[in-house]
Protein backbone atom coordinates (compact mmCIF):
# COMPACT_ATOMS: atom_id res chain seq x y z
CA UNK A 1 89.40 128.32 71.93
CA UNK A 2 89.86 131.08 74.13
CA UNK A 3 94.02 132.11 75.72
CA UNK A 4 92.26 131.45 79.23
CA UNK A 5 91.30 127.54 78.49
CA UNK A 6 94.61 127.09 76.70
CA UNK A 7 96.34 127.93 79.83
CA UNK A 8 94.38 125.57 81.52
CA UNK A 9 94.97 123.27 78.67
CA UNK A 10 98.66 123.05 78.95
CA UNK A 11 98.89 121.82 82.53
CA UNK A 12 96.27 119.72 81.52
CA UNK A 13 98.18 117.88 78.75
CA UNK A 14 99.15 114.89 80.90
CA UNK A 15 94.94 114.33 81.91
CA UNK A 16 94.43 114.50 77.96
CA UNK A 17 97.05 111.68 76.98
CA UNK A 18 95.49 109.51 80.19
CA UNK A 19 91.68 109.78 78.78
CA UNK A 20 90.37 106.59 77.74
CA UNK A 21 89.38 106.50 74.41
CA UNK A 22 85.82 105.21 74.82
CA UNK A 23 84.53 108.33 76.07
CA UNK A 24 81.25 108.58 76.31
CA UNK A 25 80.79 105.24 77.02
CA UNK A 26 82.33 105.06 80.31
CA UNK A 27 79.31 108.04 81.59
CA UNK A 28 77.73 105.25 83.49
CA UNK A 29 73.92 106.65 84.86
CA UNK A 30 73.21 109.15 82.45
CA UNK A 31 70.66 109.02 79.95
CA UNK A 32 71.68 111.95 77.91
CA UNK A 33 75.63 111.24 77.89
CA UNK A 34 75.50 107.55 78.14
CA UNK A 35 73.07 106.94 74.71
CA UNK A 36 74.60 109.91 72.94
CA UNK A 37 77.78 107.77 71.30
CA UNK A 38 79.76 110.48 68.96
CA UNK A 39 79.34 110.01 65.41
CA UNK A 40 82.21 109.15 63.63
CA UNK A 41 84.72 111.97 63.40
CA UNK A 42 85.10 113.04 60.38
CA UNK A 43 85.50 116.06 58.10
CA UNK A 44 83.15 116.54 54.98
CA UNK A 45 85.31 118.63 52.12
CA UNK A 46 83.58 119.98 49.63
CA UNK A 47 83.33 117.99 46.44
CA UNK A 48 86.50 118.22 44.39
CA UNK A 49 89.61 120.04 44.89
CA UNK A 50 89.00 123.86 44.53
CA UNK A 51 92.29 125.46 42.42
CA UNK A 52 93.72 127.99 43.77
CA UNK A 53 94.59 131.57 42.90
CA UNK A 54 98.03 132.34 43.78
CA UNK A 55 99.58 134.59 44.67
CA UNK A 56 97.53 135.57 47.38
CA UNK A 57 98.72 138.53 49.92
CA UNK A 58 96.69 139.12 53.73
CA UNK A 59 96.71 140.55 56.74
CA UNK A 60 97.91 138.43 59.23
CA UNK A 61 96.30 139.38 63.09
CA UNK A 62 99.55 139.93 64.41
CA UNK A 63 100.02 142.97 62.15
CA UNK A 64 101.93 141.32 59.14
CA UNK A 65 101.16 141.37 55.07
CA UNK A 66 101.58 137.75 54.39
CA UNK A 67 101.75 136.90 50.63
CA UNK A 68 101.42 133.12 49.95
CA UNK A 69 103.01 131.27 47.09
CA UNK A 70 102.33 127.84 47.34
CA UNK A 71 99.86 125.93 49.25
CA UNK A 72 101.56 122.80 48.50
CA UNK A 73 102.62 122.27 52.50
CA UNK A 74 100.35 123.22 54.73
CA UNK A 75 100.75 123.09 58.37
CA UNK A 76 97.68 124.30 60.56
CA UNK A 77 98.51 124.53 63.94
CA UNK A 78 95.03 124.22 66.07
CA UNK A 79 92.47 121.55 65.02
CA UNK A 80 90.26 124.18 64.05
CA UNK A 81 92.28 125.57 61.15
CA UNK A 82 92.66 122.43 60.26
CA UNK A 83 89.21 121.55 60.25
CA UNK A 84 88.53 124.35 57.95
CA UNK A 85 91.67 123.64 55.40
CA UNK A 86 90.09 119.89 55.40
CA UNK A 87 86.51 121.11 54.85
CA UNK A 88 87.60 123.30 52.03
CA UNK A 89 88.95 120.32 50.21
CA UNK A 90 92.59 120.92 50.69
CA UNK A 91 93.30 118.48 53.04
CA UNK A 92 95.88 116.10 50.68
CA UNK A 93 97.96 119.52 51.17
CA UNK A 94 98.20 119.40 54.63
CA UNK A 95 101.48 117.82 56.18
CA UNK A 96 101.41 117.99 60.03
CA UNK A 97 98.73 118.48 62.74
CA UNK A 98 98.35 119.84 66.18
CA UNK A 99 97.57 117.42 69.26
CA UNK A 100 93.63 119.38 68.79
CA UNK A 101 93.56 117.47 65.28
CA UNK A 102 91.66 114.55 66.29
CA UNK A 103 89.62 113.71 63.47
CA UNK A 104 90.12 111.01 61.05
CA UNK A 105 91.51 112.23 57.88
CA UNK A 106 94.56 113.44 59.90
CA UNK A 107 94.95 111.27 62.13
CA UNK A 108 98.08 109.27 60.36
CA UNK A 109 99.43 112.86 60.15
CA UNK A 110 102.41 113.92 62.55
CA UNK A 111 102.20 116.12 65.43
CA UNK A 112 104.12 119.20 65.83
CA UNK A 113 102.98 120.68 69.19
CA UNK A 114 104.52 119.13 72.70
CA UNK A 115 101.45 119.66 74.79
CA UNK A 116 99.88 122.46 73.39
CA UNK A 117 103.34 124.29 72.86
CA UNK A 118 104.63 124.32 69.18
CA UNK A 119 107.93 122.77 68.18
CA UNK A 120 109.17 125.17 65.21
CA UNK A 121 112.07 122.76 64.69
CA UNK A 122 109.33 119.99 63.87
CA UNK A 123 107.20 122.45 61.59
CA UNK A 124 109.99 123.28 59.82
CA UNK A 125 111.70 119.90 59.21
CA UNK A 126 108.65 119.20 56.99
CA UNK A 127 109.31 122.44 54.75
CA UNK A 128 106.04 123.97 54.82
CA UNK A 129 105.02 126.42 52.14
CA UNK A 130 102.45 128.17 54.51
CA UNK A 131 101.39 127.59 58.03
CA UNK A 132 98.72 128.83 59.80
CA UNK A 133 98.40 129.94 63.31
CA UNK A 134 96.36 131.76 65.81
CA UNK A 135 97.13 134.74 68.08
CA UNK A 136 97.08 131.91 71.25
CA UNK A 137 99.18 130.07 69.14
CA UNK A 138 103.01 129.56 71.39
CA UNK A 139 105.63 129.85 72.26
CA UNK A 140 106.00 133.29 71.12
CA UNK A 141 109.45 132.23 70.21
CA UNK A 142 108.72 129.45 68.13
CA UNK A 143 106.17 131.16 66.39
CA UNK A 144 108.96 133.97 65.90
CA UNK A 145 111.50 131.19 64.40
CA UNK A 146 109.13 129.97 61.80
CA UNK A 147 108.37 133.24 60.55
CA UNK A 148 112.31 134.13 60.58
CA UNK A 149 113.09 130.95 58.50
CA UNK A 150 111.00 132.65 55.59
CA UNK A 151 107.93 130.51 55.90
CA UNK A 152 104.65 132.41 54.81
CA UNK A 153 102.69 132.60 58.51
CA UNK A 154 99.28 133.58 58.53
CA UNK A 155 98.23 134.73 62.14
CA UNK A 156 94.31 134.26 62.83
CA UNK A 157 92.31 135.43 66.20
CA UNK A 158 90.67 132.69 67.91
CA UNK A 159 87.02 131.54 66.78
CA UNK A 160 85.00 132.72 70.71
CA UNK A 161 80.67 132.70 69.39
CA UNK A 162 78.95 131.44 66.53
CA UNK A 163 78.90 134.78 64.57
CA UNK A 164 82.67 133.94 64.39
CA UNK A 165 82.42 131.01 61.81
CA UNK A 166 81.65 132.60 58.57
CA UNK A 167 84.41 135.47 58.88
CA UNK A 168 86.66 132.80 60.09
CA UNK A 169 86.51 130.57 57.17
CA UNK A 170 86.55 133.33 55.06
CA UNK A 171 90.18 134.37 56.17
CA UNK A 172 91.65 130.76 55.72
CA UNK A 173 90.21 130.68 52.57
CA UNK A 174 91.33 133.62 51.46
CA UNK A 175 95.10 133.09 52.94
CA UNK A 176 94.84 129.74 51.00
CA UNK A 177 94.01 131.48 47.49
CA UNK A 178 90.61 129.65 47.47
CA UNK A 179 87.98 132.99 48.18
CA UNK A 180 85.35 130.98 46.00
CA UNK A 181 85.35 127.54 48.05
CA UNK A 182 85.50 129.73 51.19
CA UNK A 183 82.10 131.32 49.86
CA UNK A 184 80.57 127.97 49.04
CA UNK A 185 81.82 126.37 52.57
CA UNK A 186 79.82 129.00 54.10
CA UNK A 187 76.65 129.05 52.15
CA UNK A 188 76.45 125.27 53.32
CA UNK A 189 77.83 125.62 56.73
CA UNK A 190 75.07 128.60 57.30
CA UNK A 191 71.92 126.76 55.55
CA UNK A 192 73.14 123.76 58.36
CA UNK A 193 72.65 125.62 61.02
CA UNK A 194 69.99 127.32 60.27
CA UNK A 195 68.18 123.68 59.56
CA UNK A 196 70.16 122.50 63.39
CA UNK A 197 67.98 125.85 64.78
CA UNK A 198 64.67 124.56 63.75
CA UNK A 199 64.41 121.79 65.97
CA UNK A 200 64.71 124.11 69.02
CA UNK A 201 60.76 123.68 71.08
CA UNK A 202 59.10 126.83 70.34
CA UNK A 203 57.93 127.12 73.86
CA UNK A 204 61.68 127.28 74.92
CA UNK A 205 62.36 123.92 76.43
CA UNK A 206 59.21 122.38 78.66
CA UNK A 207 62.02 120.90 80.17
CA UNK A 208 63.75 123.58 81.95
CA UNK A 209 63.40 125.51 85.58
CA UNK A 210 62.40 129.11 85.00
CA UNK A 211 65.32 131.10 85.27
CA UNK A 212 65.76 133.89 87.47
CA UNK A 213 64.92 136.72 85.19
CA UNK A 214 61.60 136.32 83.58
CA UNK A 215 62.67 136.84 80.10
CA UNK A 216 64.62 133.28 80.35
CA UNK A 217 61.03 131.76 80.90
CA UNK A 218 61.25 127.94 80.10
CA UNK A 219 64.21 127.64 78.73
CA UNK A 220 66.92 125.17 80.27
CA UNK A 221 69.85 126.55 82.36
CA UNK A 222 73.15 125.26 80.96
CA UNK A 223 76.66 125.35 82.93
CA UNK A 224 79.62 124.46 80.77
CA UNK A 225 82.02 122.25 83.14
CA UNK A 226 85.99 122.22 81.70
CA UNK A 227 86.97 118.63 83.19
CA UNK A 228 90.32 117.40 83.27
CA UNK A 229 89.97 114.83 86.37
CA UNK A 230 94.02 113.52 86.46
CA UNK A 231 95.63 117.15 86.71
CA UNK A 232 92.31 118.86 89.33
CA UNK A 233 90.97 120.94 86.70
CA UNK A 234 87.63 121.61 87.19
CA UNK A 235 86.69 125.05 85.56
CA UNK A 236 83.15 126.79 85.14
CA UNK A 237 82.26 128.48 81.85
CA UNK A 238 80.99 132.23 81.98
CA UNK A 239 81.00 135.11 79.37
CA UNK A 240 83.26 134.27 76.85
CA UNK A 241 83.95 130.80 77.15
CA UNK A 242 82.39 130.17 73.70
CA UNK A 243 80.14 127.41 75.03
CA UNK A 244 77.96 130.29 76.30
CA UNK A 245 77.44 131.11 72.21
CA UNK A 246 76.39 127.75 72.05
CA UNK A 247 74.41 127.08 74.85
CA UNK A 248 72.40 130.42 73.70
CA UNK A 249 72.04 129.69 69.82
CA UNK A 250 71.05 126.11 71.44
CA UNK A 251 67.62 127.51 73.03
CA UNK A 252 69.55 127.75 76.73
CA UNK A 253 70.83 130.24 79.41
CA UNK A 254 74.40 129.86 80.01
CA UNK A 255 73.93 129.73 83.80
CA UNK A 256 77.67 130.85 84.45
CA UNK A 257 77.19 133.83 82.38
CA UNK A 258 73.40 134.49 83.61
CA UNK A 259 74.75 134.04 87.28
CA UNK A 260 77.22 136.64 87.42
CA UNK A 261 80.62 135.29 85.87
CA UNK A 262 82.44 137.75 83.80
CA UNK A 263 85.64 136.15 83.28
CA UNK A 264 85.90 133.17 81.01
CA UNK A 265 86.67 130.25 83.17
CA UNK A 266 86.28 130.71 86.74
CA UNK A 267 87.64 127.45 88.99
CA UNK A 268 84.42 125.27 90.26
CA UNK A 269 83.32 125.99 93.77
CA UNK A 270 80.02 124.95 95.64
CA UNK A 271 78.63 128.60 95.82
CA UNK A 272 79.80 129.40 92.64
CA UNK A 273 77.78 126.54 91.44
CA UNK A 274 74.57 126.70 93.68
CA UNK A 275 74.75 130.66 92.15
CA UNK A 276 74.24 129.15 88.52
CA UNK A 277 72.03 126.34 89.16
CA UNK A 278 71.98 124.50 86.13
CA UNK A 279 69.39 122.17 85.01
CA UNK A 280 71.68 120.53 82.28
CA UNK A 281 75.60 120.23 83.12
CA UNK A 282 77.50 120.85 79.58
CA UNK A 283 81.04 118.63 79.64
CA UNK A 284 83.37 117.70 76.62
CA UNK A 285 83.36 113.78 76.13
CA UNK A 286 87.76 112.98 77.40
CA UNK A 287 86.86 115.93 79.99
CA UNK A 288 83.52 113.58 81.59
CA UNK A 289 85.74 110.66 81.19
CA UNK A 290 88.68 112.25 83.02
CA UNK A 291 86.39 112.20 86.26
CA UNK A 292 85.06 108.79 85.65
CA UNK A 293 81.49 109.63 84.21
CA UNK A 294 78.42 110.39 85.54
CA UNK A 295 79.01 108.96 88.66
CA UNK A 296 82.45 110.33 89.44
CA UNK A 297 80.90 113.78 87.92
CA UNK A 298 78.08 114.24 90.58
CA UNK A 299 81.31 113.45 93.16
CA UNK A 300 82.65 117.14 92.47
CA UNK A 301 82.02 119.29 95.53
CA UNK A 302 78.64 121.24 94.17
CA UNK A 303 78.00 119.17 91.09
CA UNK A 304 75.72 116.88 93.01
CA UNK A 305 73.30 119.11 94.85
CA UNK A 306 72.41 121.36 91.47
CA UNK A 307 69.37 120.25 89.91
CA UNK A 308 71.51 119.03 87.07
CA UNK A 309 73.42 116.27 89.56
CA UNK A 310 70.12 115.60 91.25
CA UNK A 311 69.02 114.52 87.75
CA UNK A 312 72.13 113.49 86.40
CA UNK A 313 71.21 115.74 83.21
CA UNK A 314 74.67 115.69 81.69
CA UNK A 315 75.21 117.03 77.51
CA UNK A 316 78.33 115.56 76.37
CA UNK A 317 80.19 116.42 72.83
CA UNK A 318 83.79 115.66 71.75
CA UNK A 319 86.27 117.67 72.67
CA UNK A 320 87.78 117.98 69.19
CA UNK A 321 84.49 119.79 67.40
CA UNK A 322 82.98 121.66 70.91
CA UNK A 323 84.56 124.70 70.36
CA UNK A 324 85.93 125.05 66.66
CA UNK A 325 83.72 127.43 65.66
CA UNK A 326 83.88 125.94 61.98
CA UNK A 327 82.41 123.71 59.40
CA UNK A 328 80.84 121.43 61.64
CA UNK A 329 79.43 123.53 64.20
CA UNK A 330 76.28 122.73 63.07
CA UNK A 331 76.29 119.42 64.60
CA UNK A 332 77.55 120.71 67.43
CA UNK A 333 74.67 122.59 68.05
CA UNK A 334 72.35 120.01 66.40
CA UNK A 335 74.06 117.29 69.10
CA UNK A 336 73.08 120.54 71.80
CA UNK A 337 69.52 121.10 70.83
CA UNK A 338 68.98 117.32 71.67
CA UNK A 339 70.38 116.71 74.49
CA UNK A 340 69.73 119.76 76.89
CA UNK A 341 65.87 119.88 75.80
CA UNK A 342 65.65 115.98 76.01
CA UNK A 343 62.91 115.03 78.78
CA UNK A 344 64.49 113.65 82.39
């Protein structure tokens, strides 16, 4: 998840504890969001527990040789490393979780982030043998005090398009001495979504506008919407957000990108909005709930009077898979391909 978002994230934190649970469910008037209920959230390792070669020494992103010991502890600090560690079939190893966790397996697990802020004193009161981090991982200073306490830290940069995943896993599996499961996770993870692409409509998606460059034909205009109703964050997606990866690999136009929007997350305004035009509003599951659904959605100033609110043509997906960039990004973009080429 890109530095921008986490900004917005953390004075957000208060909206994300306040989200009711149900989700979806409470997307009253919309076809797409309403019927889509998320599958279960869980993590699929890969059979048995891979052993691993240790020691293993890498590069950390933030310049350092790391050389790991033990993987006995392991504390991944963004749901996204820790959907990987899981995945790879370590996840009996892992001791704590970050507030992004939110599937299953770790969900009994303890959190060691206030907001999205890490508590060093909590990381290291469980004595981890390695932790993992990212380079938006912070405070700087906490970050700082686990390395200083003699803790292996392995620094990774943020996950932002599709073409991400594979080198991605590739690292943690490598940091975690396990290069061969790493290899296997991403022969499966790629032959998944290249079987999630095939269901794209070869003529595009019959259900789209034309866009406004004739190369974009048929296919549906998408505008990623970063929701977080009790703190006033409404945010539109543009180049970089990583939903425009998505939208793209999906058979769409990210219509904040295609419209003109350079920076990441730009905050929602009516022109900004007319400008993209979406015919299918993107929104993460808490985020739609934050603003009271469909109905409370189309309320936004803008939102209604695209020819996404005039249809109520609303994608939802949980917020704790949307952007990981990992092992199960293949639903993601299976759960994509559905919804924003799914008939009015």
């Amino acid at each position: 998840m890109c530095a921008a978002l986490l900004t917005w994230l953390t004075l957000a934190v208060l909206a994300l504890t306040g989200c009711s649970s149900s989700d979806s469910s409470s997307s009253s008037g919309s076809s797409t969001a309403a019927a889509k209920a998320p599958a279960a959230d869980r993590i699929e390792p890969l059979s048995g527990t891979p052993k691993a070669q240790l020691p293993a020494t890498v590069r950390s992103a933030d310049g350092h040789d790391v050389t790991v010991r033990s993987t006995d502890r392991i504390v991944p600090l963004t749901g996204a490393l820790s959907e990987i560690v899981f995945s790879l079939g370590l996840g009996e190893r892992v001791v704590a979780r970050d507030i992004t966790a939110t599937f299953e397996q770790a969900a009994k697990l303890p959190v060691v982030t206030r907001a999205h802020d890490v508590s060093a004193e909590s990381v290291l009161s469980l004595k981890p043998t390695l932790v993992l981090a990212e380079t938006t991982t912070g405070p700087a200073e906490a970050v700082g005090q686990i390395r200083a306490a003699g803790v292996p830290l392995v620094v990774l940069d943020p996950a932002k398009k599709l073409e991400d995943v594979g080198p991605r896993i590739g690292k943690v599996a490598a940091a975690l001495g396990v290069p061969a499961a790493g290899d296997e996770l991403n022969r499966r993870t790629e032959q998944r979504l290249e079987k999630a692409e095939k269901a794209i409509p070869h003529d595009g998606g019959k259900n789209g506008k034309n866009g406004k460059n004739g190369e974009n034909g048929e296919k549906p205009r998408v505008a990623f919407l970063y929701l977080r109703g009790s703190a006033s964050v409404y945010l539109l997606g543009g180049a970089g957000s990583g939903a425009d990866s998505l939208i793209e690999a999906a058979g769409g136009v990210d219509a904040g990108k295609e419209s003109g929007l350079k920076k990441d997350f730009t905050p929602i305004t009516s022109e900004a909005l007319a400008k993209a035009a979406p015919d299918v509003i993107l929104v993460m599951s808490k985020g739609l709930a934050s603003v009271g659904g469909v109905d409370g959605l189309v309320k936004i100033p803008g939102v209604g009077q695209t020819p996404a609110g005039l249809d109520r043509r609303v994608a939802s997906v949980d917020d704790g898979v949307l952007l990981n960039f990992g092992p199960r990004t293949d639903t993601v973009l299976a759960s994509l391909i559905e919804q924003i080429h799914a008939g009015k």
